[in-house]
N, C-alpha and C. Protein backbone atom coordinates (compact mmCIF):
# COMPACT_ATOMS: atom_id res chain seq x y z
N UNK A 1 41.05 -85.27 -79.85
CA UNK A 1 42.49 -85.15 -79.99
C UNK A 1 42.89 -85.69 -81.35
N UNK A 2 43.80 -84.93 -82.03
CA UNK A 2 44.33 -85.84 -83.48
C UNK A 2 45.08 -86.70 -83.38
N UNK A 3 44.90 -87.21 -83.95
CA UNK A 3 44.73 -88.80 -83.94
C UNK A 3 47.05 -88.67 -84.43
N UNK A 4 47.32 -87.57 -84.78
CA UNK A 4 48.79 -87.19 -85.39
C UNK A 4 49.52 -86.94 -84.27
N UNK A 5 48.94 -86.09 -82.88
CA UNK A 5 49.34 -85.68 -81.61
C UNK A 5 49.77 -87.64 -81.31
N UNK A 6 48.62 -88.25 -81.26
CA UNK A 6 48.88 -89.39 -80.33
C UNK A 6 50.04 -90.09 -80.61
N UNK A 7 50.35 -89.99 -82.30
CA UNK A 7 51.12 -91.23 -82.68
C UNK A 7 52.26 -90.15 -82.29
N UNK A 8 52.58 -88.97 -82.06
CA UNK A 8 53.65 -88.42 -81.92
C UNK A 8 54.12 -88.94 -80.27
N UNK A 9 52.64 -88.91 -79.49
CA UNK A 9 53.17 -89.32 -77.75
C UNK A 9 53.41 -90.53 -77.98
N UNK A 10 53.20 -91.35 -78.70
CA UNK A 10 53.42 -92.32 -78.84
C UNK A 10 54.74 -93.40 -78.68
N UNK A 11 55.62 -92.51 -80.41
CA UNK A 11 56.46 -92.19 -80.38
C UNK A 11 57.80 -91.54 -78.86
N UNK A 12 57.41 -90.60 -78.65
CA UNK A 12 58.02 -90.26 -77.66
C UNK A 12 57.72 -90.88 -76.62
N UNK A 13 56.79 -91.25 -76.18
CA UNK A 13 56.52 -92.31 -74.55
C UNK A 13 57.38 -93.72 -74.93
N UNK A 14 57.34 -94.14 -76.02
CA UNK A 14 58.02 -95.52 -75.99
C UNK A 14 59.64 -95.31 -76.56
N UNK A 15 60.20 -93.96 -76.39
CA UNK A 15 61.40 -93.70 -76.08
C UNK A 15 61.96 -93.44 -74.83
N UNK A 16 61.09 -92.75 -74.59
CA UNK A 16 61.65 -92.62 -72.93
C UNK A 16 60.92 -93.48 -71.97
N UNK A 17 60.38 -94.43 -72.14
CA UNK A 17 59.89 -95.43 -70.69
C UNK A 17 60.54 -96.16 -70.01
N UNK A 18 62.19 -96.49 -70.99
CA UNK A 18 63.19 -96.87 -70.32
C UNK A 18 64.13 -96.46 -69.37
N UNK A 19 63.91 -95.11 -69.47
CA UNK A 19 64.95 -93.85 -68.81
C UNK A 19 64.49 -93.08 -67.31
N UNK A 20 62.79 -93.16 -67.84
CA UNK A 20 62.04 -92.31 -66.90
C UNK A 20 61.55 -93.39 -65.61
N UNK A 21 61.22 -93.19 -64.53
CA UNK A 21 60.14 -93.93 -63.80
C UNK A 21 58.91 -93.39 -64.58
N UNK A 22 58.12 -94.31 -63.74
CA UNK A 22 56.60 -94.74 -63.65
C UNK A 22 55.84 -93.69 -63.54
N UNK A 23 56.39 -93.03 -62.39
CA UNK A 23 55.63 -92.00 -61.53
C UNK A 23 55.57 -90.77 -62.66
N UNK A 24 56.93 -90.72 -62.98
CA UNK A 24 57.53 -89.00 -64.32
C UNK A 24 56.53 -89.53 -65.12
N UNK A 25 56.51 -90.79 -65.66
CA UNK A 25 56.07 -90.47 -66.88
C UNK A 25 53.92 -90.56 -66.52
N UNK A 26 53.90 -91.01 -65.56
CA UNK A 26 52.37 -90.72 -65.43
C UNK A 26 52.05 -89.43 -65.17
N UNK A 27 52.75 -88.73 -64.73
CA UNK A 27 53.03 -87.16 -64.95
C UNK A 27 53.03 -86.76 -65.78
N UNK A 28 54.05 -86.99 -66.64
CA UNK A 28 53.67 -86.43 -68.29
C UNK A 28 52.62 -86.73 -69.23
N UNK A 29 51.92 -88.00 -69.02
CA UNK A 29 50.83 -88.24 -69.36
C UNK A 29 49.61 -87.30 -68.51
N UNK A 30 49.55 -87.07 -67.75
CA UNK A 30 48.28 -86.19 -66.75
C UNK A 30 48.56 -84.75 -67.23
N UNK A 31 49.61 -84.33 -67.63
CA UNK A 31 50.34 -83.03 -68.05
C UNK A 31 50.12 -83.08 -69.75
N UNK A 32 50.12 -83.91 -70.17
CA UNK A 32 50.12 -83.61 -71.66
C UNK A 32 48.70 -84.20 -72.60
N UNK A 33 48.58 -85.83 -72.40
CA UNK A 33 47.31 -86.43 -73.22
C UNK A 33 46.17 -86.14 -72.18
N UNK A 34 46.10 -85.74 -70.79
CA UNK A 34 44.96 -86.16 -70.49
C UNK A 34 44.11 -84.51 -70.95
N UNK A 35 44.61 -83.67 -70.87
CA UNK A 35 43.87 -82.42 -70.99
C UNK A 35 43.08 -82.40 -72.28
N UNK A 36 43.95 -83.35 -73.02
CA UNK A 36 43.30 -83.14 -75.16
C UNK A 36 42.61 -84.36 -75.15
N UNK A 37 42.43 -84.88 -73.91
CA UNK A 37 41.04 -86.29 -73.77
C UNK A 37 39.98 -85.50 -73.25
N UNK A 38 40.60 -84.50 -72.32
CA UNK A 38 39.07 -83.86 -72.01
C UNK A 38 38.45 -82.86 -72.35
N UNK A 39 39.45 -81.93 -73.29
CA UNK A 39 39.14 -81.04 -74.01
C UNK A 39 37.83 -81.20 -74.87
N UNK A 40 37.16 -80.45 -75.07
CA UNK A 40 35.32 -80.45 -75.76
C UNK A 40 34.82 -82.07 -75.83
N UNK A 41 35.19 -82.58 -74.16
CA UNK A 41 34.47 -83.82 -74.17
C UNK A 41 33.02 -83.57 -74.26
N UNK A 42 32.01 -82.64 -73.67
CA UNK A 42 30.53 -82.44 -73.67
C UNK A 42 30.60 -82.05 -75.21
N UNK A 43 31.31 -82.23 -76.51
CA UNK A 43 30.39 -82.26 -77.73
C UNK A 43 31.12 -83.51 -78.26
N UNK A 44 32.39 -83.82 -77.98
CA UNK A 44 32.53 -85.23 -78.85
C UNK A 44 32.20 -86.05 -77.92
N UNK A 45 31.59 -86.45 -76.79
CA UNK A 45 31.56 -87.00 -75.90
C UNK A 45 30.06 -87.57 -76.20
N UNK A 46 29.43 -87.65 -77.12
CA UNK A 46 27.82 -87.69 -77.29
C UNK A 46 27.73 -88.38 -78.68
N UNK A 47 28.96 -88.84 -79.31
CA UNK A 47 28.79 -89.34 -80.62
C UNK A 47 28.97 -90.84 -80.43
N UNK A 48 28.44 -91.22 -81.24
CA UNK A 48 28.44 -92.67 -81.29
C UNK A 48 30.36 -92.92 -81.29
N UNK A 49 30.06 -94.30 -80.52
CA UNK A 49 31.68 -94.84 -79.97
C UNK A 49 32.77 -95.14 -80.92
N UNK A 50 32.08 -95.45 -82.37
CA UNK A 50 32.78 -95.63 -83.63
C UNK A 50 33.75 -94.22 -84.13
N UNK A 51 33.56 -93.20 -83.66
CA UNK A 51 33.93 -92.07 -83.99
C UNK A 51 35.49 -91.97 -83.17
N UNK A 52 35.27 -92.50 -81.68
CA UNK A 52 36.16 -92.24 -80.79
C UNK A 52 36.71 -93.60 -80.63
N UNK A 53 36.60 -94.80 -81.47
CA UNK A 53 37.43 -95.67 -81.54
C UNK A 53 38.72 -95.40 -82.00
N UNK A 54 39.22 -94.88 -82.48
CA UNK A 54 40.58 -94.70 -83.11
C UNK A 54 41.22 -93.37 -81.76
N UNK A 55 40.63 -92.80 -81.90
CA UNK A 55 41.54 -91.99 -79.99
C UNK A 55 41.57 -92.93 -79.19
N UNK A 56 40.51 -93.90 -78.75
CA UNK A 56 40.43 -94.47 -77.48
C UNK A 56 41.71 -96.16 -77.82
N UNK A 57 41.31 -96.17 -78.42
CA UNK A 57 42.70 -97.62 -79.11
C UNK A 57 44.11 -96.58 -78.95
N UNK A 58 44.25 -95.74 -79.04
CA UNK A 58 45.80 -95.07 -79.36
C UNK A 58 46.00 -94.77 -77.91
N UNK A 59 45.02 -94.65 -77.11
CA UNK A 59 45.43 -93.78 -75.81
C UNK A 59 45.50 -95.35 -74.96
N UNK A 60 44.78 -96.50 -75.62
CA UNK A 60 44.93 -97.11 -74.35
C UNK A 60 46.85 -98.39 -74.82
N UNK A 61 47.17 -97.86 -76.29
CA UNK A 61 48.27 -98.28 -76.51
C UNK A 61 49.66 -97.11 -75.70
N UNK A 62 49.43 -96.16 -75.72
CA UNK A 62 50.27 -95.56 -75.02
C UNK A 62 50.00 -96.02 -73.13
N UNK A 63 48.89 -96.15 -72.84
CA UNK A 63 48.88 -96.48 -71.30
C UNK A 63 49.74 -97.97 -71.59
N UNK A 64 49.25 -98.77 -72.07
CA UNK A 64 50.66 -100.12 -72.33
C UNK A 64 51.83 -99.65 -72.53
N UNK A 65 52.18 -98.62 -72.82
CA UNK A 65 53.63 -98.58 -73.13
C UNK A 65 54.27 -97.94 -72.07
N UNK A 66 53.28 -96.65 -71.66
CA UNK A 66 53.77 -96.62 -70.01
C UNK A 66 54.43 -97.61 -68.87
N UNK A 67 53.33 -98.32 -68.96
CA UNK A 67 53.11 -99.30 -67.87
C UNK A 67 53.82 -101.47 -68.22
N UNK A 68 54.52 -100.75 -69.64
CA UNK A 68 55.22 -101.83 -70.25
C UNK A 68 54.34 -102.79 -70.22
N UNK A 69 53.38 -102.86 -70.23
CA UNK A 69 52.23 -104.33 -70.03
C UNK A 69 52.05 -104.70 -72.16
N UNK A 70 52.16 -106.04 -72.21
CA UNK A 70 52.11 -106.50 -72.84
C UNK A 70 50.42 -106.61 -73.17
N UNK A 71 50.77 -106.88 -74.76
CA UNK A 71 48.94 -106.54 -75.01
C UNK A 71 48.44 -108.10 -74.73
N UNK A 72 48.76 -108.92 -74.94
CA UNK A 72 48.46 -109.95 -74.52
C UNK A 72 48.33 -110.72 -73.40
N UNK A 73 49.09 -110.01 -72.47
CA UNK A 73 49.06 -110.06 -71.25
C UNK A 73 48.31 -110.03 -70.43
N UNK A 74 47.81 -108.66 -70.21
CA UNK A 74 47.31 -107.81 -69.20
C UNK A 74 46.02 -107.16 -69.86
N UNK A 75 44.65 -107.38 -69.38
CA UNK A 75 43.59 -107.11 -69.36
C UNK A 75 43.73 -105.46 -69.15
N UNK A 76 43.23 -104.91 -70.16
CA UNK A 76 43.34 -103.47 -70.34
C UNK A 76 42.45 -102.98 -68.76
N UNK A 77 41.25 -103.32 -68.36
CA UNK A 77 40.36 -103.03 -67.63
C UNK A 77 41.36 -103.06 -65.82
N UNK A 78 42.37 -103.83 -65.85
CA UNK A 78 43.31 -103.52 -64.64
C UNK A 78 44.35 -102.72 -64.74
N UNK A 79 44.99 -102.23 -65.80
CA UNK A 79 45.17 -101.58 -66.49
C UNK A 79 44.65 -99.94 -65.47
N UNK A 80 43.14 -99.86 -66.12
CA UNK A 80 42.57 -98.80 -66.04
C UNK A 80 42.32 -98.40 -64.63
N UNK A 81 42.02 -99.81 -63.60
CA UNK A 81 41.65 -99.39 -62.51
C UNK A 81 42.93 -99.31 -61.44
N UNK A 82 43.90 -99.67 -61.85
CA UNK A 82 45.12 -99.80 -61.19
C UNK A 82 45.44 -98.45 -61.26
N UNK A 83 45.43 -97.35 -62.19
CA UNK A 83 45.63 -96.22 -62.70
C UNK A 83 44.79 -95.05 -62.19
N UNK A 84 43.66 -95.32 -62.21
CA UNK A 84 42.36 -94.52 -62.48
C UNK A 84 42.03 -94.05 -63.48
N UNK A 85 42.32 -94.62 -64.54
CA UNK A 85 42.09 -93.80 -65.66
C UNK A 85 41.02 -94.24 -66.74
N UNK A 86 40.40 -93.39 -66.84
CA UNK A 86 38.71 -93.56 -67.21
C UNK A 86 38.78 -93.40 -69.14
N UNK A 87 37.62 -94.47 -69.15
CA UNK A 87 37.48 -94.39 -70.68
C UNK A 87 36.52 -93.01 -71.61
N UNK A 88 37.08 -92.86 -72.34
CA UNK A 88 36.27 -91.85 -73.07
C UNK A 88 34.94 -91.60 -72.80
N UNK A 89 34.11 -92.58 -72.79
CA UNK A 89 32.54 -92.29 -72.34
C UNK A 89 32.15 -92.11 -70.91
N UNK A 90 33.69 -92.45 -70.36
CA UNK A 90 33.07 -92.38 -68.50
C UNK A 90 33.41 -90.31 -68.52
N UNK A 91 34.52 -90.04 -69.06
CA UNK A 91 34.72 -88.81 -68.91
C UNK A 91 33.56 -88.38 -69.19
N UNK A 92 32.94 -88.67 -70.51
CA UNK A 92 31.80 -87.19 -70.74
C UNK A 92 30.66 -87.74 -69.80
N UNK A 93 30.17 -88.84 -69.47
CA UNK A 93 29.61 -89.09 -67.97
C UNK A 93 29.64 -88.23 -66.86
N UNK A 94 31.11 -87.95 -66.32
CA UNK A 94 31.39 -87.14 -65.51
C UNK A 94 31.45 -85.72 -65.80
N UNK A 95 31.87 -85.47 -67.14
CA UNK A 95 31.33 -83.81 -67.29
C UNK A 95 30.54 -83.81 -67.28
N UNK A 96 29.34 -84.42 -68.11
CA UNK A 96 28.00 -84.05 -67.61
C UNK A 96 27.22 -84.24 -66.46
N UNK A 97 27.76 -84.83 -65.34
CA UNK A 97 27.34 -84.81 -64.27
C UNK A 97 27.84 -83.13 -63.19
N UNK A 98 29.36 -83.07 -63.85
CA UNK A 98 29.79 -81.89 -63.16
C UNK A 98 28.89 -80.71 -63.64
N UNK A 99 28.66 -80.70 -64.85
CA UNK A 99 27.66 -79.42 -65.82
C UNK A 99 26.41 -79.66 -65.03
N UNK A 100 25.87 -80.46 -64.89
CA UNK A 100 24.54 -80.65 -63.98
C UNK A 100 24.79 -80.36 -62.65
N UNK A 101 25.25 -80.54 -62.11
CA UNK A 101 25.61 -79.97 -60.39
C UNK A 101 26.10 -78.46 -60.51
N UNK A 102 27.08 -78.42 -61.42
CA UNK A 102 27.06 -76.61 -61.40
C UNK A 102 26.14 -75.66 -61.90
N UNK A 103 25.46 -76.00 -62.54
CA UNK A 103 23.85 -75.93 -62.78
C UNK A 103 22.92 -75.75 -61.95
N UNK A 104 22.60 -76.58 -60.99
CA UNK A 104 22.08 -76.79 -59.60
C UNK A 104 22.10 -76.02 -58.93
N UNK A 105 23.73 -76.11 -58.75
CA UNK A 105 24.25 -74.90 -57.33
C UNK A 105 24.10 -73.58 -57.93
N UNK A 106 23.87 -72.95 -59.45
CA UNK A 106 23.69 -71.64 -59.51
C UNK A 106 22.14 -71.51 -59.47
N UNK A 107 21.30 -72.30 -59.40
CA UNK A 107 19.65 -71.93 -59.00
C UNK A 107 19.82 -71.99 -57.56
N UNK A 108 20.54 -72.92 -56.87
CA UNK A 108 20.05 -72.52 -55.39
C UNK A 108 21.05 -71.26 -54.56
């Protein structure tokens, strides 16, 4: 995802987090950033973590701004599990587990 998209949700999520609930705007997040997190995760999903440091810092500053949690506060990792929302390397984990099982099921 460009790294220009994020600072734009950015932007816009920490305008409206005052207006919207919780629920809308985790909606608009599942509706808008999560698809361009998983978009060609099986090829950026395989690069060293330095590459996807700068997406993965921007996406987990917009989940704070959602969820109004202070960075100092709140341990990003409750954060994530309070949510379900998985870090960059767990996704391509799970695509490649889904690519391997659909794989599977077309030999048997």
């Amino acid at each position: 995802m460009s790294t220009t998209i994020f600072f734009n949700l950015l932007a816009f999520f920490y305008k409206i987090r005052h207006i919207l609930p919780y629920k809308v705007l985790a909606t608009i997040y599942y509706a808008i950033v999560h698809p361009h997190l998983l978009y060609g995760i099986e090829i950026y999903g395989n690069t060293h973590r330095s590459y996807l440091n700068k997406s993965m810092v921007l996406n987990n500053k917009l989940l704070r701004i959602l969820q109004n949690a202070s960075r100092n506060g709140t341990k990003f990792e409750c954060i994530m599990i309070r949510d379900n929302v998985f870090t960059l390397p767990n996704f391509y984990t799970i695509a490649d587990v889904q690519c391997m099982i659909s794989y599977l099921c077309s030999l048997g």
